[in-house]
PDB file of N, CA and C in Angstrom:
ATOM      1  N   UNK A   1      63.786  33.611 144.773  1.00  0.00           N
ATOM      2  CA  UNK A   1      65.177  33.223 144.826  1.00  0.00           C
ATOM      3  C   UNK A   1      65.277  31.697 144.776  1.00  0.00           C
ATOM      4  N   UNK A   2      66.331  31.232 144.345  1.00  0.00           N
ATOM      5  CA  UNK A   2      66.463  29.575 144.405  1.00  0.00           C
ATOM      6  C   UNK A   2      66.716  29.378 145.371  1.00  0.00           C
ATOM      7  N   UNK A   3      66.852  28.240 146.021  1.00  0.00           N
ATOM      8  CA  UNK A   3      67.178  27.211 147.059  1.00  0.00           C
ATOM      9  C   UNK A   3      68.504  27.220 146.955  1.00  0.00           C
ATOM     10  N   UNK A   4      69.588  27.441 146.102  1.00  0.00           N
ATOM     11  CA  UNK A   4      70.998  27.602 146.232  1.00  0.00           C
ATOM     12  C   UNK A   4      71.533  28.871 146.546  1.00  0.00           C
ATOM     13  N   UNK A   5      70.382  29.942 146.085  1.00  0.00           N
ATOM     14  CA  UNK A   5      71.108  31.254 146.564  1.00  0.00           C
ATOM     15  C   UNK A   5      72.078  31.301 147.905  1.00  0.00           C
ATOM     16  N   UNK A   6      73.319  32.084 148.075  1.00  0.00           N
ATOM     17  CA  UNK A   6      74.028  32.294 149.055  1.00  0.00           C
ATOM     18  C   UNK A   6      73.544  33.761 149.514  1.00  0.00           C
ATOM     19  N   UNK A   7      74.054  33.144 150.520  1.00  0.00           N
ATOM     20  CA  UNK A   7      73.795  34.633 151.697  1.00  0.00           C
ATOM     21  C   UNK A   7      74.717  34.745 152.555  1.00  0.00           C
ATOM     22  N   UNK A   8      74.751  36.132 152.735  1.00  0.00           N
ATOM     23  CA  UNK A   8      76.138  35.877 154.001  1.00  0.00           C
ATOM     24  C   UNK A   8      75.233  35.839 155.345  1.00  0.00           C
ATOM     25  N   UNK A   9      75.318  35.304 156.271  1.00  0.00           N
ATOM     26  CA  UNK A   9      74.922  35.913 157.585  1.00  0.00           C
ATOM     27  C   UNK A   9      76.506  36.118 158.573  1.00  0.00           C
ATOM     28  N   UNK A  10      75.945  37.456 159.373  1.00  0.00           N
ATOM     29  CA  UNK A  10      77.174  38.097 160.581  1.00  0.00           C
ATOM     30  C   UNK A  10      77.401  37.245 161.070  1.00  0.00           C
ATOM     31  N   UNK A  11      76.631  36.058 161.512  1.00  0.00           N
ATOM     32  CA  UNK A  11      76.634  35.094 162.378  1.00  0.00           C
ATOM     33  C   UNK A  11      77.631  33.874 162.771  1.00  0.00           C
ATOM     34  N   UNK A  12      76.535  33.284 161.463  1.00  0.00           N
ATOM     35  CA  UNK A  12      77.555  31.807 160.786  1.00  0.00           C
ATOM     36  C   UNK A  12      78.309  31.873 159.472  1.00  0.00           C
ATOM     37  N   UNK A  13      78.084  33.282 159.327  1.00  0.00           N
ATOM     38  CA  UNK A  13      79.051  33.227 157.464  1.00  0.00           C
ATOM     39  C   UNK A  13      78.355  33.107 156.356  1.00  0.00           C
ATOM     40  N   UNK A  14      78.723  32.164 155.330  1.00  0.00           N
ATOM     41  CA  UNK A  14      77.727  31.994 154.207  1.00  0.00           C
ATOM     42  C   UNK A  14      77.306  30.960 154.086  1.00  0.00           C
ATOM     43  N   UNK A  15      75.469  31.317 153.875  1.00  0.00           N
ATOM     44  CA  UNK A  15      75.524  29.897 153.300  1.00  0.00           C
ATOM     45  C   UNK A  15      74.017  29.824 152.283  1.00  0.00           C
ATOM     46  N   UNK A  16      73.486  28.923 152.259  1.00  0.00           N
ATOM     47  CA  UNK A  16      72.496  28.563 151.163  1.00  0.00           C
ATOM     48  C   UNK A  16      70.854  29.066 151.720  1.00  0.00           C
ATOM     49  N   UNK A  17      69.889  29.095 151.043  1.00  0.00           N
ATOM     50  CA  UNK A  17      68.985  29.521 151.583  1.00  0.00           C
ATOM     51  C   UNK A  17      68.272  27.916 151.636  1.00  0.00           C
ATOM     52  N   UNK A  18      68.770  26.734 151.142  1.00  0.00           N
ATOM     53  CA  UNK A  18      67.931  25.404 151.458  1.00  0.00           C
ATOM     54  C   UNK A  18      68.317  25.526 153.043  1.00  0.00           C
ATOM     55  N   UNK A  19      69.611  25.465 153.232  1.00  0.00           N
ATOM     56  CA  UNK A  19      70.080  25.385 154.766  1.00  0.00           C
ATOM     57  C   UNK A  19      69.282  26.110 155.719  1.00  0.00           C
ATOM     58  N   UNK A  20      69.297  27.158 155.397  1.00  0.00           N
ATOM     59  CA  UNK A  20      68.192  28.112 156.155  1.00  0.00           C
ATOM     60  C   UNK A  20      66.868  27.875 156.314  1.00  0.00           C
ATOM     61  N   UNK A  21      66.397  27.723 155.166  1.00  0.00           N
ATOM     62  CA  UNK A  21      64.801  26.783 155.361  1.00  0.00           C
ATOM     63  C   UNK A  21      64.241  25.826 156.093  1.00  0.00           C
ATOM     64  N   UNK A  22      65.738  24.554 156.070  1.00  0.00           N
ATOM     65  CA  UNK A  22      65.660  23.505 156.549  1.00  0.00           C
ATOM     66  C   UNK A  22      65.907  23.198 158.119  1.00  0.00           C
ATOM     67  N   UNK A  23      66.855  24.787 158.367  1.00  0.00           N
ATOM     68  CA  UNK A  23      67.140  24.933 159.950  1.00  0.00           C
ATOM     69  C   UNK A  23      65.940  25.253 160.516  1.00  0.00           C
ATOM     70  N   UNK A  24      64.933  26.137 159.796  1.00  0.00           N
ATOM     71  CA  UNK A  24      64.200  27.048 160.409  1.00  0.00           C
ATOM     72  C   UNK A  24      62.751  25.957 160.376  1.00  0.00           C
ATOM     73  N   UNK A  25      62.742  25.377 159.530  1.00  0.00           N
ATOM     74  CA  UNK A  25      61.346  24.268 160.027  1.00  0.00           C
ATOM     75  C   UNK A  25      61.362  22.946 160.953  1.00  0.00           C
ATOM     76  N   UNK A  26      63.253  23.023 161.038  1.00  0.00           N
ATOM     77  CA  UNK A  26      63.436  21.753 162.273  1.00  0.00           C
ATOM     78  C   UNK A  26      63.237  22.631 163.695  1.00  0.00           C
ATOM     79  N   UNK A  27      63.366  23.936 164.040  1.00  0.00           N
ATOM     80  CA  UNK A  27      63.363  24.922 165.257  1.00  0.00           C
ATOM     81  C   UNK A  27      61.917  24.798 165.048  1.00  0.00           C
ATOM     82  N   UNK A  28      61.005  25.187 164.199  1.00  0.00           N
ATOM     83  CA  UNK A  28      59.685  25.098 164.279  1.00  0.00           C
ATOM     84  C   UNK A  28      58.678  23.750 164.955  1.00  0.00           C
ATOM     85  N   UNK A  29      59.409  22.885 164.616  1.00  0.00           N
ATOM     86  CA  UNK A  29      58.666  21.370 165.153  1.00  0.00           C
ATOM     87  C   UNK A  29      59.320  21.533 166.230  1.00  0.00           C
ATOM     88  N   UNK A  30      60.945  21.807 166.904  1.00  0.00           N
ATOM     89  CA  UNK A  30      61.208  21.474 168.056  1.00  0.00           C
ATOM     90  C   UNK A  30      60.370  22.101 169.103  1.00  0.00           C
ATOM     91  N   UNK A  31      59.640  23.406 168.901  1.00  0.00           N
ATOM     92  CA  UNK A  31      58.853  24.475 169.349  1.00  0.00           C
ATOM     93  C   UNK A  31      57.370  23.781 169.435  1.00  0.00           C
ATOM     94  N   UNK A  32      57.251  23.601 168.660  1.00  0.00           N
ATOM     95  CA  UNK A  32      55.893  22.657 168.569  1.00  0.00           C
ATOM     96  C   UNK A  32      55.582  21.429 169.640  1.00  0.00           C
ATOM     97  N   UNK A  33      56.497  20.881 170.166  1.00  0.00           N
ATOM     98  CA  UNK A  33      56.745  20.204 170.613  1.00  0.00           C
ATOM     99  C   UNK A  33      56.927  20.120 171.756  1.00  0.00           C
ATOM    100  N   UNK A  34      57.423  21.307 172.080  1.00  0.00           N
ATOM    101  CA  UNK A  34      57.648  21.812 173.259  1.00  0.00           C
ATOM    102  C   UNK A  34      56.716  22.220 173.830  1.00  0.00           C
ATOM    103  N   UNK A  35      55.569  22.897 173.155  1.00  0.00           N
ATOM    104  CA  UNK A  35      54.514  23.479 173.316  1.00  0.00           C
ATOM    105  C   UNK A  35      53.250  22.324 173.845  1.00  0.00           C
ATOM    106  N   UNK A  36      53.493  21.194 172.729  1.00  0.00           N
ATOM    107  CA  UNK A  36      52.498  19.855 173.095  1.00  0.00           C
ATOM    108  C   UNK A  36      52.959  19.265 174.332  1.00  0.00           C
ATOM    109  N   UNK A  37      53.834  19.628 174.934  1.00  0.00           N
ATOM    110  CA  UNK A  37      54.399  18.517 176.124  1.00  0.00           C
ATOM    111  C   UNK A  37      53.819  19.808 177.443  1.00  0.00           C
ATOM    112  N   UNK A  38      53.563  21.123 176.901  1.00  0.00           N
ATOM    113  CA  UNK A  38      53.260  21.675 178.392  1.00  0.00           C
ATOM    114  C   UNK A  38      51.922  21.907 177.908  1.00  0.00           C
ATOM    115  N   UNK A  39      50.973  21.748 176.717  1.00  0.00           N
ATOM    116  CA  UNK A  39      49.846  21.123 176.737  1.00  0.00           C
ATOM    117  C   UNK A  39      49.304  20.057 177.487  1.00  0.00           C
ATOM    118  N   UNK A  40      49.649  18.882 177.427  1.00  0.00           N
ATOM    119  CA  UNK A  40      49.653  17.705 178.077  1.00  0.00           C
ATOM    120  C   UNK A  40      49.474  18.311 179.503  1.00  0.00           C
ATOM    121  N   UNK A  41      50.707  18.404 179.707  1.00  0.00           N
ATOM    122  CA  UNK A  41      50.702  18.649 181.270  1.00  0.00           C
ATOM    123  C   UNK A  41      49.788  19.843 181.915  1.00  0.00           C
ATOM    124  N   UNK A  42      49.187  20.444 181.165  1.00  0.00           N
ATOM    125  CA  UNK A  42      47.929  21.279 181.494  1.00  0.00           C
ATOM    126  C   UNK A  42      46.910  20.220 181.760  1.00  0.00           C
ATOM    127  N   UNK A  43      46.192  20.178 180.204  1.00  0.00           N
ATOM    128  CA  UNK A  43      45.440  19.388 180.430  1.00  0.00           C
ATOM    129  C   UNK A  43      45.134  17.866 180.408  1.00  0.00           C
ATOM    130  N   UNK A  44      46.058  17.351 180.295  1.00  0.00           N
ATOM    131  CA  UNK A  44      46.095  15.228 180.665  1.00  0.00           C
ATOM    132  C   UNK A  44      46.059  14.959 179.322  1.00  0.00           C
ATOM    133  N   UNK A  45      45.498  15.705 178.453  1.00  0.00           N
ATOM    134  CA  UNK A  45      45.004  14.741 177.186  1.00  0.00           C
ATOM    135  C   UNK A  45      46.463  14.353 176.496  1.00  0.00           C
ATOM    136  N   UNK A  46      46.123  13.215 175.838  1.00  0.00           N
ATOM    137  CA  UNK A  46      48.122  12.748 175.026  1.00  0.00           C
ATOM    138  C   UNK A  46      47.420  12.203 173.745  1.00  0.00           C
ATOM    139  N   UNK A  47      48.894  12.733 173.025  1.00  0.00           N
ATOM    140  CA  UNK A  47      48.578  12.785 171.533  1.00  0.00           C
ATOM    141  C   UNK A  47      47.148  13.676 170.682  1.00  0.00           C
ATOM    142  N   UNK A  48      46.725  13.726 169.648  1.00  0.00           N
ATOM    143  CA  UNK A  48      45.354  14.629 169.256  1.00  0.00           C
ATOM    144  C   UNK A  48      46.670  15.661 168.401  1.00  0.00           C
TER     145      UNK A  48
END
């Protein structure tokens, strides 16, 4: 499918599948992130 395809979602309505992509890999790093900060605080080490 292209990057312009529309979609409806129940949710938010319609919209593009770039939008969707682009939502779903910024939730992915925020997760990531989240994950490295209760890393840290396990084990001390920062950054790696």
């Amino acid at each position: 499918m292209p990057l312009d395809a529309i979609f409806v979602s129940p949710r938010w309505g319609p919209m593009c599948l770039r939008w969707a992509f682009v939502h779903m890999h910024g939730e992915y790093a925020r997760h990531n992130g989240h994950a490295d900060i209760l890393r840290e605080r396990v084990d001390g080490t920062v950054g790696t």
